[in-house]
C-alpha atoms as a PDB file:
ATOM      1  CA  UNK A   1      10.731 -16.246 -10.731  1.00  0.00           C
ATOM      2  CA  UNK A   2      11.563 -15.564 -14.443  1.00  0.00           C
ATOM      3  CA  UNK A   3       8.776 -13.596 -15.735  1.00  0.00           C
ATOM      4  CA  UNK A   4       7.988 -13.584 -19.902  1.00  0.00           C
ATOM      5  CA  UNK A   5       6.140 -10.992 -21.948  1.00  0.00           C
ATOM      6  CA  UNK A   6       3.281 -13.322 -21.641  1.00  0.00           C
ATOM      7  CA  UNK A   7       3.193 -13.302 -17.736  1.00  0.00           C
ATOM      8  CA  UNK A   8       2.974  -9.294 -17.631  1.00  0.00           C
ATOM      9  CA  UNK A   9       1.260  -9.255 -20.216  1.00  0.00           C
ATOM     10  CA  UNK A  10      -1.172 -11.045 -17.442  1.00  0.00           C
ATOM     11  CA  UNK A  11      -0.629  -8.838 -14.987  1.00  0.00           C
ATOM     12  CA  UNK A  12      -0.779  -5.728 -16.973  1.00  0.00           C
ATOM     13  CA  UNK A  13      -4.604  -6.945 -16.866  1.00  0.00           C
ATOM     14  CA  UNK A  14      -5.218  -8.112 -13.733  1.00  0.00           C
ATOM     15  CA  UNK A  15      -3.803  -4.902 -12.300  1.00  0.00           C
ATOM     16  CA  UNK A  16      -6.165  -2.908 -14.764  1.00  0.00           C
ATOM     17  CA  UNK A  17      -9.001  -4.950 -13.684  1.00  0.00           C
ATOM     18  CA  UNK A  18      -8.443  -7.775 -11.119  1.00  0.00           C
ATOM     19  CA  UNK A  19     -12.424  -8.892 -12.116  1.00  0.00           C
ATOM     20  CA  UNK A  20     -11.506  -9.663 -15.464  1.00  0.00           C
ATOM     21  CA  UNK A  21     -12.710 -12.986 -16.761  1.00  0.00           C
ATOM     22  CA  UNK A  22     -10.050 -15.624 -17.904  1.00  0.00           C
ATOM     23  CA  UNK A  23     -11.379 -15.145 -21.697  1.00  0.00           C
ATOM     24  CA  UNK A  24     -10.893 -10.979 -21.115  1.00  0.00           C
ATOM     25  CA  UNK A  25      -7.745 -11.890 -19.798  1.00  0.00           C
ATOM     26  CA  UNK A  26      -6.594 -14.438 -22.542  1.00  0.00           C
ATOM     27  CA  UNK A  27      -7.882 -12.596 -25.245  1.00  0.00           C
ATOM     28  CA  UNK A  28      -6.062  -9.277 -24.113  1.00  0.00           C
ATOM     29  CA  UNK A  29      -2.558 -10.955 -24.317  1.00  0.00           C
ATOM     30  CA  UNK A  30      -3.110 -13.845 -26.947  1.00  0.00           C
ATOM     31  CA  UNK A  31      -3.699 -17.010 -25.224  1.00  0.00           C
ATOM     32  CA  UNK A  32      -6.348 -19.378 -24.658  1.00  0.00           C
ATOM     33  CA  UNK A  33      -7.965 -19.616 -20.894  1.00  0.00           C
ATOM     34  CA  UNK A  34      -5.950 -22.353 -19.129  1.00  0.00           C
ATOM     35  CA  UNK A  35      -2.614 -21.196 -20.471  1.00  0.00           C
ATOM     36  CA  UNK A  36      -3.663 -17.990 -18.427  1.00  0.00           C
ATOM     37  CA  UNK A  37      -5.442 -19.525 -15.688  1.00  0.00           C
ATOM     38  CA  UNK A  38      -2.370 -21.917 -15.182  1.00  0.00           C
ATOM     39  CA  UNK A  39       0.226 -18.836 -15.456  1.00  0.00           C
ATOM     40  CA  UNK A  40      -2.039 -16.702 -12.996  1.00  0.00           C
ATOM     41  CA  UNK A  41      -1.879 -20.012  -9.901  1.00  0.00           C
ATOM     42  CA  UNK A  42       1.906 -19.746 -10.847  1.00  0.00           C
ATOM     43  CA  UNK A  43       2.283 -16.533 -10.166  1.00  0.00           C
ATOM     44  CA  UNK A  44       0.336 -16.559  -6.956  1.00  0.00           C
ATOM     45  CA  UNK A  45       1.787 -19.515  -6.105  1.00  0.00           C
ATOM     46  CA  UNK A  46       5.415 -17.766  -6.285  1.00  0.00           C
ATOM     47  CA  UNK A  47       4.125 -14.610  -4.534  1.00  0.00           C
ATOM     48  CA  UNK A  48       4.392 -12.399  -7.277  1.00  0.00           C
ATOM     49  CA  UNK A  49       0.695 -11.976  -7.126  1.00  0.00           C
ATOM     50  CA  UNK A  50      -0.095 -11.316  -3.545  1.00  0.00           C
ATOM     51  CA  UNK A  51      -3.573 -11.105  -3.598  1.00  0.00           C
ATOM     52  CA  UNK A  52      -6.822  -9.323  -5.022  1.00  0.00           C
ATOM     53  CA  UNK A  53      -8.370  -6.475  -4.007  1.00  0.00           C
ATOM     54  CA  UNK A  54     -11.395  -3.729  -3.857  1.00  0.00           C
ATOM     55  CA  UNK A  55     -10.130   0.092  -4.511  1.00  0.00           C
ATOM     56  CA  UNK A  56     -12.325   2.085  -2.257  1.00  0.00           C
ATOM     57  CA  UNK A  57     -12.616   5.759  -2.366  1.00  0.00           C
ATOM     58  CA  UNK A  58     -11.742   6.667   1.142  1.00  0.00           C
ATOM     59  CA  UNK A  59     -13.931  10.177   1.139  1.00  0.00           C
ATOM     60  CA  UNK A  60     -17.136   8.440   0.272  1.00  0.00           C
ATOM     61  CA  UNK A  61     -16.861   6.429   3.511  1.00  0.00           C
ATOM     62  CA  UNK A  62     -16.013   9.525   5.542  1.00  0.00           C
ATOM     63  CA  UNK A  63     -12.390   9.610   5.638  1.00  0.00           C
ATOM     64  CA  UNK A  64     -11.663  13.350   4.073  1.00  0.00           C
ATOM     65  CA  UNK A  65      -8.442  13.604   4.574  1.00  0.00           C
ATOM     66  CA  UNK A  66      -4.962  12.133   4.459  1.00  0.00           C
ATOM     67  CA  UNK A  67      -2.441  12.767   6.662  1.00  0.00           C
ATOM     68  CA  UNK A  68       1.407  12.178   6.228  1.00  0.00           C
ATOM     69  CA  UNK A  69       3.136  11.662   9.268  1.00  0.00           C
ATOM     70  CA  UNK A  70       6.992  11.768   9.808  1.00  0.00           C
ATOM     71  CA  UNK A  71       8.559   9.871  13.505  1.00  0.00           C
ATOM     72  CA  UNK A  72      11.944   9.313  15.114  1.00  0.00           C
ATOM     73  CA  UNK A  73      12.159   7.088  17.620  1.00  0.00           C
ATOM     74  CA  UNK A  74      13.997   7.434  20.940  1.00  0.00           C
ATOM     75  CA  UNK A  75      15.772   4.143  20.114  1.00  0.00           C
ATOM     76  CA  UNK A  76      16.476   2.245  16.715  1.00  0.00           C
ATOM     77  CA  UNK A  77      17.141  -1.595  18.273  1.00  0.00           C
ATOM     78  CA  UNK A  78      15.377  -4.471  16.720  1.00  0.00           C
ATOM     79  CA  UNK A  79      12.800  -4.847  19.975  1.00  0.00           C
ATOM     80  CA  UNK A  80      11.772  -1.266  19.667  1.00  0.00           C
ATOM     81  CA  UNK A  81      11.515  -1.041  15.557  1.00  0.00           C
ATOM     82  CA  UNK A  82       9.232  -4.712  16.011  1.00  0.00           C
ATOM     83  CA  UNK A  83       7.190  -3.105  18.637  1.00  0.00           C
ATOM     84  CA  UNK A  84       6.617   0.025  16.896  1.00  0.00           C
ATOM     85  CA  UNK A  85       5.279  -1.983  13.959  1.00  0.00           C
ATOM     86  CA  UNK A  86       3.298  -3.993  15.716  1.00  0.00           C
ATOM     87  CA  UNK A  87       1.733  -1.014  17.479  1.00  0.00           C
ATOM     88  CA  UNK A  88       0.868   0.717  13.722  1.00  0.00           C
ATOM     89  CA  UNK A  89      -0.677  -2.517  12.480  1.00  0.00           C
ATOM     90  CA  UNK A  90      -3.514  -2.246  15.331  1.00  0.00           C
ATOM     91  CA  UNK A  91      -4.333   1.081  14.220  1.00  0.00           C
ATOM     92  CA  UNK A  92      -7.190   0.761  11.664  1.00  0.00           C
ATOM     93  CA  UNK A  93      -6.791   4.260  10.613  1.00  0.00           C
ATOM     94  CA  UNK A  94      -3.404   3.841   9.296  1.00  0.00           C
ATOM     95  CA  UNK A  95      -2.842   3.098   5.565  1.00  0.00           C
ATOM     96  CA  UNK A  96       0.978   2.455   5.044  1.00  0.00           C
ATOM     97  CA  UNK A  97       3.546   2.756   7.201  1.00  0.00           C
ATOM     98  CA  UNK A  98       7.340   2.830   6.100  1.00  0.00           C
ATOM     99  CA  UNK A  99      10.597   2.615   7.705  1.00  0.00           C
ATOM    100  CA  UNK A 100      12.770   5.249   5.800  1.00  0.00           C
ATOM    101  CA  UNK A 101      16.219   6.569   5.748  1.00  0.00           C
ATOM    102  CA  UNK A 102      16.838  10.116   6.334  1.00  0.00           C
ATOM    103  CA  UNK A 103      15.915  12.790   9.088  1.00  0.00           C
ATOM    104  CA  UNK A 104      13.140  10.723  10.330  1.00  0.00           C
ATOM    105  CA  UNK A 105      12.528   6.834  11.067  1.00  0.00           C
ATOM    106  CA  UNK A 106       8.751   6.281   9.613  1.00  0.00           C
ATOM    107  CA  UNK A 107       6.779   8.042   6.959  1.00  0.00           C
ATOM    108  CA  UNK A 108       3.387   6.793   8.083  1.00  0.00           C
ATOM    109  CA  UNK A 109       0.156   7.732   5.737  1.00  0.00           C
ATOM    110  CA  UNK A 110      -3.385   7.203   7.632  1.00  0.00           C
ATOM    111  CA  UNK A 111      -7.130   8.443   7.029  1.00  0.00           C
ATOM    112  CA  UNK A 112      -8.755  10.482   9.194  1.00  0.00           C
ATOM    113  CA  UNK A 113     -12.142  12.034   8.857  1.00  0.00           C
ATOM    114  CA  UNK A 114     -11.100  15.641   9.685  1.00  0.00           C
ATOM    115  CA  UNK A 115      -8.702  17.617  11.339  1.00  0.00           C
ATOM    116  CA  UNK A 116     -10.376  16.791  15.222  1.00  0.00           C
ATOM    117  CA  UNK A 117     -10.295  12.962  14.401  1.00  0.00           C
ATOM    118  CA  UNK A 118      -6.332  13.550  13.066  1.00  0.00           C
ATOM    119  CA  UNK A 119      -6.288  14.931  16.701  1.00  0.00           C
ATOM    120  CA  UNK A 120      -8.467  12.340  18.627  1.00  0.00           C
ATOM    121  CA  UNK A 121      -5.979   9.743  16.945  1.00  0.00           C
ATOM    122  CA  UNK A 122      -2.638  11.772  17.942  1.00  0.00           C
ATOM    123  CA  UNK A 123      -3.848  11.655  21.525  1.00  0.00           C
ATOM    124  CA  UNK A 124      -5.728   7.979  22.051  1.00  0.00           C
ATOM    125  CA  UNK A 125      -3.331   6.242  19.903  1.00  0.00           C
ATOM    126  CA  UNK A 126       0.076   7.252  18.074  1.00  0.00           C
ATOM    127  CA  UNK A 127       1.219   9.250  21.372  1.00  0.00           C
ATOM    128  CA  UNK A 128       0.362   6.103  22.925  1.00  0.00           C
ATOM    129  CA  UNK A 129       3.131   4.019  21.481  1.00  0.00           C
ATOM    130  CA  UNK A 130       6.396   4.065  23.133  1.00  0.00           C
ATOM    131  CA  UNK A 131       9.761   5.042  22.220  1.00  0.00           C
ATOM    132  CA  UNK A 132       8.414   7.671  19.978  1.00  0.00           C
ATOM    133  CA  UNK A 133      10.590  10.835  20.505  1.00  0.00           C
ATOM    134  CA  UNK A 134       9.691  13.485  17.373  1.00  0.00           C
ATOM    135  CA  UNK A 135       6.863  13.366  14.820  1.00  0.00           C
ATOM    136  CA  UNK A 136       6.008  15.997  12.402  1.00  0.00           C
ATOM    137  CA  UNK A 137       2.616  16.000  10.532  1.00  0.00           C
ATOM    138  CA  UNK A 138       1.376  16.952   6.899  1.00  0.00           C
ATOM    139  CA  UNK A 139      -2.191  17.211   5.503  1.00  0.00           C
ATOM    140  CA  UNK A 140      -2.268  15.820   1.762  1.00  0.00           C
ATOM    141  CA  UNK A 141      -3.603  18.809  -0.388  1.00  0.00           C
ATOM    142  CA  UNK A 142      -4.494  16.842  -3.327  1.00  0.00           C
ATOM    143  CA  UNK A 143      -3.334  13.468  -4.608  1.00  0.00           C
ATOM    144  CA  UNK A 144      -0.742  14.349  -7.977  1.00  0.00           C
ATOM    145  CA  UNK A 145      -0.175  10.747  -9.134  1.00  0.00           C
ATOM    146  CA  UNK A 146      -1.553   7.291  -8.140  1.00  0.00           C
ATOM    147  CA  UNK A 147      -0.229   4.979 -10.497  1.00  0.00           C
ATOM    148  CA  UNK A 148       0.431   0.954 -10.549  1.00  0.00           C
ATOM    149  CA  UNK A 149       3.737  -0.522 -11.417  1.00  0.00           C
ATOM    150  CA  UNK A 150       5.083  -0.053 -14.470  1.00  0.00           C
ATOM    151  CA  UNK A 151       5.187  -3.045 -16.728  1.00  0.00           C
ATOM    152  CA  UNK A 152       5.911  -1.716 -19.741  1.00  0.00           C
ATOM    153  CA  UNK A 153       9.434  -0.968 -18.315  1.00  0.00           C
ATOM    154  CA  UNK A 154      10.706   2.731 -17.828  1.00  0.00           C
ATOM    155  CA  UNK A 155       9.533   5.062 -20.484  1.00  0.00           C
ATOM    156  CA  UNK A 156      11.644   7.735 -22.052  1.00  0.00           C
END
């Protein structure tokens, strides 16, 4: 889909504020309400807006920390990578889970409340899933940089 400066203009706002009203929205990028409105079911339409969502602050529901955790698998066929997938999506706890290049296979992030529910999930579920044959873990210190796409472009 062929995007103009009008469409992220769009989604400039709606990533700022995904609550904003049609007039917020059309008056931020200069356009009335249905041009937006009708740009906006395009774009969802086409999947470049996937959906809409609530940014939650993980610590005020309990979950202190963030862990980073890096696994290689015993085996890299299609059967074991689908299964190890599936096996991360049932786990509530984890947050993102990517399939990387490099020394390890996964770079998975999940929330824990503390350092003996980081354990209680090691034991009762990751260790659980098979195939898994290294994993190293990291604690997240403090968060540097959340950001949302950039699109502006790349800045100099």
């Amino acid at each position: 889909m062929n995007l103009d400066k009008f469409d992220l203009a769009i989604l400039r706002v709606l990533q700022e504020n995904a609550r904003a009203s049609l007039n917020d929205i059309g008056a931020a990028v200069g356009l009335s309400s249905t041009p937006c409105w009708n740009r906006i079911k395009r774009m969802e339409a086409a999947g470049v807006i996937r959906g809409y969502t609530v940014d939650i602050d993980p610590a005020s529901l309990g979950f202190m920390d963030t862990v980073i955790v890096h696994v290689t698998l015993e085996s890299h066929s299609e059967e074991t990578l689908y299964e190890f997938g599936r096996a991360l999506a049932q786990i509530p706890e984890v947050l993102e889970a990517f399939l990387v290049s490099g020394d390890y296979d996964y770079y998975i992030r999940i929330a824990v409340r503390d350092t003996r529910d980081y354990e209680r999930l090691l034991r009762e579920r990751l260790y659980r899933i098979p195939g898994i044959r290294h994993s190293k873990s990291c604690f997240v210190l403090r968060r540097l940089k959340e950001t949302m796409l950039p699109l502006n472009g790349p800045t100099t």
